[in-house]
Protein backbone atom coordinates (compact mmCIF):
# COMPACT_ATOMS: atom_id res chain seq x y z
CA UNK A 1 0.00 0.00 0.00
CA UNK A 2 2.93 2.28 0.74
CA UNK A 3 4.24 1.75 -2.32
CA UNK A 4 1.42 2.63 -4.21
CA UNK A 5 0.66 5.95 -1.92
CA UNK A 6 4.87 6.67 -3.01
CA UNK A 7 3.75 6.49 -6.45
CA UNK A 8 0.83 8.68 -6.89
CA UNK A 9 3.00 11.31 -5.09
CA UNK A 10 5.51 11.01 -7.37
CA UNK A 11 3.42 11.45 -10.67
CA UNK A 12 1.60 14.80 -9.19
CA UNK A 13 5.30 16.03 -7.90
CA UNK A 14 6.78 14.83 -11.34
CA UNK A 15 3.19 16.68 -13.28
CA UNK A 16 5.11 18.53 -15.62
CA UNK A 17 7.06 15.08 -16.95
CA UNK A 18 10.72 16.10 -15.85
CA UNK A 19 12.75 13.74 -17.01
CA UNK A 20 14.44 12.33 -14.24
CA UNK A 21 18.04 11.82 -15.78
CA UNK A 22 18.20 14.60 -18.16
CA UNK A 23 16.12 16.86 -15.49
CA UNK A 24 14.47 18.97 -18.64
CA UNK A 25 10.82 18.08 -19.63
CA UNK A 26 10.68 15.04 -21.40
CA UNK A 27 8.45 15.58 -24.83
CA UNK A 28 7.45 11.67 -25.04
CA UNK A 29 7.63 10.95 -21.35
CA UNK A 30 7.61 7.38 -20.25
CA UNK A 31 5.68 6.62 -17.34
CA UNK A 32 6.96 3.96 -14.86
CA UNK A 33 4.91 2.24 -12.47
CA UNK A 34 6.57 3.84 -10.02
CA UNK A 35 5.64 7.02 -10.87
CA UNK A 36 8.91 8.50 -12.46
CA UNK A 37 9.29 9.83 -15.79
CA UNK A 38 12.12 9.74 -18.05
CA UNK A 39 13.28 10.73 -21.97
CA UNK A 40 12.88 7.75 -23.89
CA UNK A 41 16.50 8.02 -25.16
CA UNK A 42 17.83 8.74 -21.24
CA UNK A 43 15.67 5.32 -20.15
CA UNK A 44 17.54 3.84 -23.28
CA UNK A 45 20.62 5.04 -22.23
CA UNK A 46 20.64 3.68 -19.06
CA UNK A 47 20.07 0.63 -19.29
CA UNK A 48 22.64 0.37 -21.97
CA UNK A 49 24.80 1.54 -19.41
CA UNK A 50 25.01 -1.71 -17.64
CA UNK A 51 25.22 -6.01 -19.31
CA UNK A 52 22.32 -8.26 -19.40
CA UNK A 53 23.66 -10.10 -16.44
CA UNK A 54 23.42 -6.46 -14.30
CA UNK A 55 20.43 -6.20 -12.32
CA UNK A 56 21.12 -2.36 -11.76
CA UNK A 57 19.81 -2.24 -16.11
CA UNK A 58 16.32 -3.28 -15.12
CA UNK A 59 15.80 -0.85 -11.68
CA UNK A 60 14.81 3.04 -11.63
CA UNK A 61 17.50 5.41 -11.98
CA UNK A 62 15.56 6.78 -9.02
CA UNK A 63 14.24 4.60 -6.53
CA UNK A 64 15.37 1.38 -8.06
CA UNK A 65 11.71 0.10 -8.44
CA UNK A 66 11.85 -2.62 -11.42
CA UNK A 67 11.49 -1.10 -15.06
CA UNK A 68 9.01 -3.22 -16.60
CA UNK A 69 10.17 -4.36 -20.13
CA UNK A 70 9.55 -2.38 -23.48
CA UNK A 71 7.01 -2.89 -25.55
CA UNK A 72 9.31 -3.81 -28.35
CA UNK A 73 11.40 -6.77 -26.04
CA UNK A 74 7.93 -8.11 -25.00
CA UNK A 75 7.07 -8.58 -28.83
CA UNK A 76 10.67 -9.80 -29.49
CA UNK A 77 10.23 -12.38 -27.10
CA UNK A 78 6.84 -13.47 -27.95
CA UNK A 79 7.44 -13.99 -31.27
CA UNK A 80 10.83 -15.95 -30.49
CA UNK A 81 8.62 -18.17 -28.71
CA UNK A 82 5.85 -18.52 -31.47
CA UNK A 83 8.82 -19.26 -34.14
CA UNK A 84 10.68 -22.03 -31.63
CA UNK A 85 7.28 -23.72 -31.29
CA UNK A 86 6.42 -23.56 -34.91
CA UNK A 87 9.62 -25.39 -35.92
CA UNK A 88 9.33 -28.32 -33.14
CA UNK A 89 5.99 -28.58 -34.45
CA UNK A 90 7.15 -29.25 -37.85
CA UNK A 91 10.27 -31.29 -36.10
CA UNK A 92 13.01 -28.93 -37.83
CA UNK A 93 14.64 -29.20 -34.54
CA UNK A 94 17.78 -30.03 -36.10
CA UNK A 95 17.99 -27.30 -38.65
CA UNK A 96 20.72 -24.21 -38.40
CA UNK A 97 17.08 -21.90 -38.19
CA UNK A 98 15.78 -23.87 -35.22
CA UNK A 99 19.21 -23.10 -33.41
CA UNK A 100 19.47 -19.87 -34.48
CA UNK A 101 15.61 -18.84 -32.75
CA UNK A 102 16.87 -20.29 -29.69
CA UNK A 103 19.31 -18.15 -29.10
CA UNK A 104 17.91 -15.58 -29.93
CA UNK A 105 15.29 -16.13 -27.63
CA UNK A 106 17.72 -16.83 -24.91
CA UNK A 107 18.85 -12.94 -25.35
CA UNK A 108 15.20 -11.96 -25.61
CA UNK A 109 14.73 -13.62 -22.33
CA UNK A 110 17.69 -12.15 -20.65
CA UNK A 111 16.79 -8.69 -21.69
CA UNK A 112 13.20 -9.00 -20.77
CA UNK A 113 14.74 -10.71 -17.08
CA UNK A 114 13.58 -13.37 -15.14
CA UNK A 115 11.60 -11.36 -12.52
CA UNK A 116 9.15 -9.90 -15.27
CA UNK A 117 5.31 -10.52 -14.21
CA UNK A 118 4.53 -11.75 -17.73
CA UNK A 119 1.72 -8.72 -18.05
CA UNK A 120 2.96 -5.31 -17.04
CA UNK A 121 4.58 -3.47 -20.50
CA UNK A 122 6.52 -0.19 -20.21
CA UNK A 123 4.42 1.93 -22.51
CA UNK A 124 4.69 5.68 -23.76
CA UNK A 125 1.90 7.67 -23.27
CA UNK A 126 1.00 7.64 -27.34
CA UNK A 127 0.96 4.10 -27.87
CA UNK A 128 -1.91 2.59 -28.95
CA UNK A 129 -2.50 -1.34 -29.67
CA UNK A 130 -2.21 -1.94 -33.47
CA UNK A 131 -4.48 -3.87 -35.02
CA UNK A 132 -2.77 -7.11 -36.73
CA UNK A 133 -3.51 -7.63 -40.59
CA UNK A 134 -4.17 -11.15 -41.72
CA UNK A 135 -1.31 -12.91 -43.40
CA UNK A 136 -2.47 -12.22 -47.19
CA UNK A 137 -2.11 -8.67 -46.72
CA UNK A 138 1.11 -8.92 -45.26
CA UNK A 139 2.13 -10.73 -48.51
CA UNK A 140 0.26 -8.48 -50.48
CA UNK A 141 2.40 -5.20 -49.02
CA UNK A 142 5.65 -6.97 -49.59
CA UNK A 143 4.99 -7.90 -52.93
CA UNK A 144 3.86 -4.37 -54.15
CA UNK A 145 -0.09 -5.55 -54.47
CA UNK A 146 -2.12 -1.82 -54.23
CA UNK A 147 -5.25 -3.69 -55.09
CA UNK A 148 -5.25 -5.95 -52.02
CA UNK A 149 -3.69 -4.46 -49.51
CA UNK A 150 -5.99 -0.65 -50.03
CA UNK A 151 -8.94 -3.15 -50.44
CA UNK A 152 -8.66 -4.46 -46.70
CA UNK A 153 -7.17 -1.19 -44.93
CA UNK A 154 -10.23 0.77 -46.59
CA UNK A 155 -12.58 -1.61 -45.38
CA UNK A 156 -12.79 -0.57 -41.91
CA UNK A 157 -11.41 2.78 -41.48
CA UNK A 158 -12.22 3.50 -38.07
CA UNK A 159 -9.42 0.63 -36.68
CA UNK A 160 -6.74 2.98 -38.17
CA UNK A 161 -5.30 -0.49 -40.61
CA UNK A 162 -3.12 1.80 -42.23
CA UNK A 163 -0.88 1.38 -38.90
CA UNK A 164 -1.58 -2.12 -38.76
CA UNK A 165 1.11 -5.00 -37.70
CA UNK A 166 2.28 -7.87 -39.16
CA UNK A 167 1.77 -10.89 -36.84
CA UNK A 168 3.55 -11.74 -33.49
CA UNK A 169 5.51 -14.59 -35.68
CA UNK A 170 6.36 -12.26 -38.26
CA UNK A 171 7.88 -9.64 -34.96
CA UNK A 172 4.51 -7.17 -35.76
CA UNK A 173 6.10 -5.45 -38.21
CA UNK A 174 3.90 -2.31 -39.68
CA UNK A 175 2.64 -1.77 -42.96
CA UNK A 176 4.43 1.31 -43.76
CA UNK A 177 8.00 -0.73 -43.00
CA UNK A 178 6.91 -3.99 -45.05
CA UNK A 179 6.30 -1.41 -48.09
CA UNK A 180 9.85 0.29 -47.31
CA UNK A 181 11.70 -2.51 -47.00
CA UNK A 182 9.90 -3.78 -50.28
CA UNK A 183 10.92 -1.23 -52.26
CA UNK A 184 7.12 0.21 -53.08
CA UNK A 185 7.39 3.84 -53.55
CA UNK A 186 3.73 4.53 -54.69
CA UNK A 187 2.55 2.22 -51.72
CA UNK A 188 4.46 4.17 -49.10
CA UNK A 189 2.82 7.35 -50.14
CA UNK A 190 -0.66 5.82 -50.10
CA UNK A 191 -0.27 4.77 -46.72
CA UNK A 192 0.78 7.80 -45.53
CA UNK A 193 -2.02 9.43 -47.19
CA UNK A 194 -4.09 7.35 -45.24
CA UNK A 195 -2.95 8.25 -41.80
CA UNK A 196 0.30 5.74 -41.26
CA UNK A 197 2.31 6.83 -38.29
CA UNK A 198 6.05 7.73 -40.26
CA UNK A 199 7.64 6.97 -37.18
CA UNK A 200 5.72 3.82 -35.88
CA UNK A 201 7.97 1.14 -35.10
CA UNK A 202 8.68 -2.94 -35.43
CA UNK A 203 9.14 -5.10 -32.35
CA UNK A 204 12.88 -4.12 -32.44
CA UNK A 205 12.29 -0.29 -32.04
CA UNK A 206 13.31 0.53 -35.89
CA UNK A 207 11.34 2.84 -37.81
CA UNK A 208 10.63 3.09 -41.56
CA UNK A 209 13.78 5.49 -41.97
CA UNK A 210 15.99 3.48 -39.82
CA UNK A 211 15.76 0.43 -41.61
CA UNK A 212 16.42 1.86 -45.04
CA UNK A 213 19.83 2.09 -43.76
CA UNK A 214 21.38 -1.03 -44.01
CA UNK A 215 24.29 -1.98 -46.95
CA UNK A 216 21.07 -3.70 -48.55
CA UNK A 217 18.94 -1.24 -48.49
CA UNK A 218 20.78 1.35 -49.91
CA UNK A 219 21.52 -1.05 -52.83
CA UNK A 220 18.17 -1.44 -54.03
CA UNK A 221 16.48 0.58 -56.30
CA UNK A 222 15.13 4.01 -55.72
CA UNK A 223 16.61 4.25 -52.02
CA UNK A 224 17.18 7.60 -52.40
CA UNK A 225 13.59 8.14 -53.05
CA UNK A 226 12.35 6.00 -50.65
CA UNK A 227 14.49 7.78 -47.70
CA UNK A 228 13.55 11.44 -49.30
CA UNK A 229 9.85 10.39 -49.19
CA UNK A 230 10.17 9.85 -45.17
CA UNK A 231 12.15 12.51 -44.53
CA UNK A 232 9.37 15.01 -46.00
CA UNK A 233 6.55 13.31 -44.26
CA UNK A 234 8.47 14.13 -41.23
CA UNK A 235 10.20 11.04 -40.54
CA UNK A 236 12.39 11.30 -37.00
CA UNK A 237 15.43 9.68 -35.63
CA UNK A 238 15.59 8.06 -32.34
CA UNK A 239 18.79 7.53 -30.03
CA UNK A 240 20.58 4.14 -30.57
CA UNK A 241 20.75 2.66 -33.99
CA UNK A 242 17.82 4.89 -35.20
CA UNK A 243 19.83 7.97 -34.64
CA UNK A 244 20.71 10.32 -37.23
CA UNK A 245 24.03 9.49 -36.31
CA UNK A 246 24.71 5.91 -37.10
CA UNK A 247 22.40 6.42 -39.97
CA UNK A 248 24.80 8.93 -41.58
CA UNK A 249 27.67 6.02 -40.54
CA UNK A 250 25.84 3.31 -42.61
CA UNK A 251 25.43 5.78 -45.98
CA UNK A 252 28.94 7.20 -45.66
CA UNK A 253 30.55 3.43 -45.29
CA UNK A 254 28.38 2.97 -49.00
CA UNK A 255 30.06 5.62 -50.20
CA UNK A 256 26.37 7.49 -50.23
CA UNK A 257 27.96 10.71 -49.76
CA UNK A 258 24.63 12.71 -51.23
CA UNK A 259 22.29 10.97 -48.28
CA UNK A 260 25.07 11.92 -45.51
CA UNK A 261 24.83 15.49 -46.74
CA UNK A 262 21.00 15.56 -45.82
CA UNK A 263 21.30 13.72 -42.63
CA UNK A 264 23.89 15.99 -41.71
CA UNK A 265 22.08 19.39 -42.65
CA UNK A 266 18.88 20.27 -40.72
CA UNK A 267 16.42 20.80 -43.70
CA UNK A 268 18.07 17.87 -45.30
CA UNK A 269 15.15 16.24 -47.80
CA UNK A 270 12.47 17.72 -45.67
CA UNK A 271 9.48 19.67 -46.73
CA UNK A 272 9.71 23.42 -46.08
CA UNK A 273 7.67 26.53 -46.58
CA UNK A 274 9.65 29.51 -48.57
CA UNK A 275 9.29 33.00 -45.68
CA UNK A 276 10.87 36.25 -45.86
CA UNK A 277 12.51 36.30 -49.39
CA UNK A 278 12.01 40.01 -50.59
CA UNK A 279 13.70 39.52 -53.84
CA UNK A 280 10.99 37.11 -55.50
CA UNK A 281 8.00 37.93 -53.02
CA UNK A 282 5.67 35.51 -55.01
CA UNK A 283 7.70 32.87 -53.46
CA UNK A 284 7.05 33.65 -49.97
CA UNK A 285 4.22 30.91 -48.91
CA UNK A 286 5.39 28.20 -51.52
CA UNK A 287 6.01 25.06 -50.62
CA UNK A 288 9.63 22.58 -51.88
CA UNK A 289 12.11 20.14 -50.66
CA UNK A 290 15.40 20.66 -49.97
CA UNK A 291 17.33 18.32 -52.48
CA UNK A 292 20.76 19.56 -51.20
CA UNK A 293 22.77 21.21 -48.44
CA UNK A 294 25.71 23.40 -50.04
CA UNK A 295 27.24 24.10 -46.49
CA UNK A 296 29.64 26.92 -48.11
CA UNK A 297 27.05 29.60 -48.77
CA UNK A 298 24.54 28.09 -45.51
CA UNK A 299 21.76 27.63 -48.65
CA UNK A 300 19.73 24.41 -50.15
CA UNK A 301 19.39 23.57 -53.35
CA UNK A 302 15.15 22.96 -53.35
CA UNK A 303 12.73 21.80 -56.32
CA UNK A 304 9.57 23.71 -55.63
CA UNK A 305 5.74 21.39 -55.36
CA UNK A 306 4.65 23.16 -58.47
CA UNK A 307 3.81 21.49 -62.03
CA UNK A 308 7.29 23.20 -63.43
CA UNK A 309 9.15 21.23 -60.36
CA UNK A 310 12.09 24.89 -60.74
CA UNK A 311 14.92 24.38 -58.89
CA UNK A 312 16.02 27.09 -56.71
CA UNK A 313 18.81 27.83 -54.40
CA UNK A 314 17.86 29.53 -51.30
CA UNK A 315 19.40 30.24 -47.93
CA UNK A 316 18.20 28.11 -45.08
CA UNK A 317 16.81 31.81 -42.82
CA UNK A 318 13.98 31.61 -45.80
CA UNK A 319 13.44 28.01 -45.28
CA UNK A 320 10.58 26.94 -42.67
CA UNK A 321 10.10 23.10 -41.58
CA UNK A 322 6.47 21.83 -43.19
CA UNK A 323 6.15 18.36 -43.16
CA UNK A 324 3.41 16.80 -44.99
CA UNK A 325 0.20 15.44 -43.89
CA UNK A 326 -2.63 13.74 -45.72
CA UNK A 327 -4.64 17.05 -45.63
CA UNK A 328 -1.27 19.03 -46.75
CA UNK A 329 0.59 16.55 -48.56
CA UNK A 330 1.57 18.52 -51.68
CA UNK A 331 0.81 16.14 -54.74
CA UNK A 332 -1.54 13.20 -54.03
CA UNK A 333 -1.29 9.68 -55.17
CA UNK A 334 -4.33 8.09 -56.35
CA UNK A 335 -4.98 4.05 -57.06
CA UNK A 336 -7.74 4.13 -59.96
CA UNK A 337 -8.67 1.45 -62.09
CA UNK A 338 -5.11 -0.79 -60.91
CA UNK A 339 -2.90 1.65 -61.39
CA UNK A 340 -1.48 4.82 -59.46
CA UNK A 341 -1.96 8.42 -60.85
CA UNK A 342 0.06 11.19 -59.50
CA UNK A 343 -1.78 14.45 -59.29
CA UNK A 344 0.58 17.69 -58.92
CA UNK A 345 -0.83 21.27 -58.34
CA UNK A 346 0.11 24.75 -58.47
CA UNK A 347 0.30 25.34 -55.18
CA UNK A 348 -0.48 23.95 -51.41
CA UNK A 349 -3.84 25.22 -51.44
CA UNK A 350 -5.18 23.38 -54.85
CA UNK A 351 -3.91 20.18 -53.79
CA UNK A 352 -5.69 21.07 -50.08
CA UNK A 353 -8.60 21.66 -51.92
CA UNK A 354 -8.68 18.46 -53.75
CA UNK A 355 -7.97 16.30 -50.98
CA UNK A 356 -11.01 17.62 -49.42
CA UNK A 357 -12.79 17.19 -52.02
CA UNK A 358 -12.14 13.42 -52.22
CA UNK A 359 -12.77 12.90 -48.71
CA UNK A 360 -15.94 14.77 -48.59
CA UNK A 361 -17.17 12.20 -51.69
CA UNK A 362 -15.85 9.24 -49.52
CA UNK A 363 -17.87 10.36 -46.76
CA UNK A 364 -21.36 10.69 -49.04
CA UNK A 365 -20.85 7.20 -50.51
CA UNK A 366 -22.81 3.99 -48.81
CA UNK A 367 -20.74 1.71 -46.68
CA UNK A 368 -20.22 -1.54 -48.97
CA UNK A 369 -20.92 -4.20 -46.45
CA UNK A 370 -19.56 -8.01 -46.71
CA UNK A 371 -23.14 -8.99 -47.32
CA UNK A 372 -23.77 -6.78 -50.26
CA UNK A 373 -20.88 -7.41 -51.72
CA UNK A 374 -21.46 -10.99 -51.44
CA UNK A 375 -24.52 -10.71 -53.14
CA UNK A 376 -22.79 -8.68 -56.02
CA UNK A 377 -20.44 -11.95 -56.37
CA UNK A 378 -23.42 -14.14 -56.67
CA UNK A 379 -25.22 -12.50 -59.32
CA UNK A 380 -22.07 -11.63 -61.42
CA UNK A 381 -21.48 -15.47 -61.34
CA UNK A 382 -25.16 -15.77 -62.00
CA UNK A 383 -25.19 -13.64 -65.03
CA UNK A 384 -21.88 -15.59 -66.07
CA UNK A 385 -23.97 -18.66 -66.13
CA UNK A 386 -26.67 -17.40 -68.03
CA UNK A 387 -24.75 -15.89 -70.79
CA UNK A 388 -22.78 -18.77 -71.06
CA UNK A 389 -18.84 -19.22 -71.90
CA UNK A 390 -18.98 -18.42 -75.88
CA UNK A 391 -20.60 -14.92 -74.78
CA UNK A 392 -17.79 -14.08 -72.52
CA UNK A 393 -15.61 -10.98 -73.30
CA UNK A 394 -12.15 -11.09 -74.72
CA UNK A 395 -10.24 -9.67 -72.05
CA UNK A 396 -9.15 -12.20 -68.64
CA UNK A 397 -9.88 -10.60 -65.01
CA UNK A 398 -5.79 -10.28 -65.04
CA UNK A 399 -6.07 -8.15 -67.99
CA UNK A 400 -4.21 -10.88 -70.58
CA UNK A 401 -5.85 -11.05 -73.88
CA UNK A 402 -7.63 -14.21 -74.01
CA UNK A 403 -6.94 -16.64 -76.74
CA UNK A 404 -9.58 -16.90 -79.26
CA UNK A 405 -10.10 -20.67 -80.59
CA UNK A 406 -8.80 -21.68 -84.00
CA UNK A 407 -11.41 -21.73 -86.23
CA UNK A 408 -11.27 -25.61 -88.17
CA UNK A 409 -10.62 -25.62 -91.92
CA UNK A 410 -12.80 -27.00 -93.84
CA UNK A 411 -11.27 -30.07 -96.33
CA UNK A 412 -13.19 -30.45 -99.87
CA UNK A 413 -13.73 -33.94 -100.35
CA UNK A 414 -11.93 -35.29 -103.97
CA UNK A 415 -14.49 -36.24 -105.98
């Protein structure tokens, strides 16, 4: 009881979320049960401070009550588990995989430590459970598929599926870092469109941005784009290996020199506004991204979100941070008829406009439920029936050009 009457106090002493290493108000302030707040990164820090085997890792900095386990090592763990059992189930116990999850569950369980209730999870005050897509649409994501994967996060907006997780087996990885990693450029964007969190993590704590720099990653095609794209949407680093830092270490090591000049630079690929030029007024209130850091002159190098895409050079004081959002995102990517169309404006306010627009006709349409879409199965295979096959157009459902049949020739008889 004492302990609990200890605690309250020190959330309403601690009400303004000092953190308790750092002492200066923590911006995503975790909450232990103990009532003491602390920086994410400080936490972080902390406990990297001391080995697995040091008890001192999992205690308070403050009153050494036990810091419950993250999250992201409760998910690690789980999903360790899930893959161990899957593979004596299939008696692969002998396999270099089967070894492999075990020890990797063995550090999983270290980290999480052997006094852990099994139930209490160190949480920040945003996080919110993510709903778990089914296994097609996992698939679907990786391999690029719009159709499917927009088909079942539309379906039920209200459950926020563009955030959704892969599942425990597969370490809950989010749909916006499944479509990184993949390499799907138009995908990303569509996601984002539709309220993905840029900076919503796997099971390991790595975000979108983070994993895009690995020697891999960096290889593939349209990297560059992929990492520019993030960056614009307002993608953040985190301390440990999602800092800025060791992400800049990975693209310098690949000889990426233009990508270390943007992490390094504070505008760096992000979106800005254009304030306070006086020798092209017209310019002040348009939106670009800065392409380029020249460090020499303190200026960017910036393409401006108009139809002409002009590139400008102009000094980081007339440069204000404006990330995008899906009601300001600058051009908008549409998914019509199985393909992607990318619509570019004028200016900030057209494309404001038109996204508007678009959601107020989503709102005025009728919810398509399972059961009326059902029926619209059964009476398309109905009318297929009735028609019959010779009546059947041309085209296939997967767009091929079906073959028509050789017609017989006819062989006069010799008389």
């Amino acid at each position: 009881m004492t302990d609990k009457l200890d605690g309250v106090a020190a959330i309403l002493a601690n009400d303004v979320k000092t953190c308790g290493i750092c002492l200066e108000d923590s911006k995503d302030p975790l909450d232990l049960p103990c009532g003491h707040s602390f920086c994410p990164g400080c936490l972080d820090g902390w406990r990297s401070r001391y080995g697995v085997e040091e008890e001192m890792r999992t205690k308070c900095p403050t009153c050494r009550a036990t810091i419950p386990p993250s999250k992201e090592m409760v998910t690690t763990l789980r999903a360790c588990r899930a893959q161990k059992q899957k593979l004596e189930d299939c008696n692969l116990t002998s396999s270099e995989h089967y070894h492999r999850t075990c020890e990797i569950l063995q550090e999983a369980e270290e980290k999480v430590g052997a006094d852990w209730d099994g139930v209490t999870v160190l949480q920040s005050n945003d996080d919110k459970t993510s709903v778990a897509m089914p296994n097609y649409v996992a698939r679907a994501i990786q391999m690029g598929d719009i159709k499917s994967a927009l088909k079942w996060i539309i379906a039920n907006r209200s459950e926020g599926r563009a955030n959704a997780t892969s599942s425990a087996e597969t370490l809950a990885i989010p749909a916006l870092i499944i479509a990184s990693i993949g390499g799907h450029l138009a995908l990303m964007s569509l996601l984002l469109q539709l309220r993905a969190n840029v900076d919503t993590r796997d099971s390991s704590g790595s975000t979108a941005i983070s994993c895009m720099f690995t020697s891999e990653m960096l290889a593939s095609v349209n990297a560059r784009e992929r990492i520019v794209l993030l960056l614009s949407w307002g993608a953040s680093f985190f301390p440990g290996r999602s800092s800025r830092k060791v992400c800049a270490s990975v693209a310098w090591r690949r000889g990426e020199h233009e990508l270390v000049n943007l992490l390094e630079s504070e505008l760096g690929g992000r979106r800005c506004e254009i304030v306070n030029i006086s020798s092209r007024p017209e310019l002040n209130g348009e939106t670009c991204v800065a392409d380029e850091f020249l460090p020499d002159s303190n200026q960017y190098k910036v393409t401006l979100e108009k139809k002409g895409k002009e590139v400008l050079v102009i000094g980081a004081d007339n440069l204000k941070r404006r990330d995008r959002t899906p009601q300001d995102c600058g051009y908008y990517i549409e998914f019509k008829n199985g393909r992607t169309i990318r619509h570019d404006f004028d200016s900030s306010e057209d494309c404001q406009a038109f996204v508007a627009a678009l959601n107020r006709g989503e709102e005025s349409q009728p919810v398509v439920t399972e059961e009326a879409e059902a029926r619209a199965e059964q009476a398309a295979a109905e009318l297929l029936a009735e028609i019959g096959p010779d009546d059947s157009p041309n085209e296939s459902s997967s767009g091929c050009r079906a073959k028509k049949p050789k017609k017989k020739k006819r062989v006069k008889k010799k008389k």
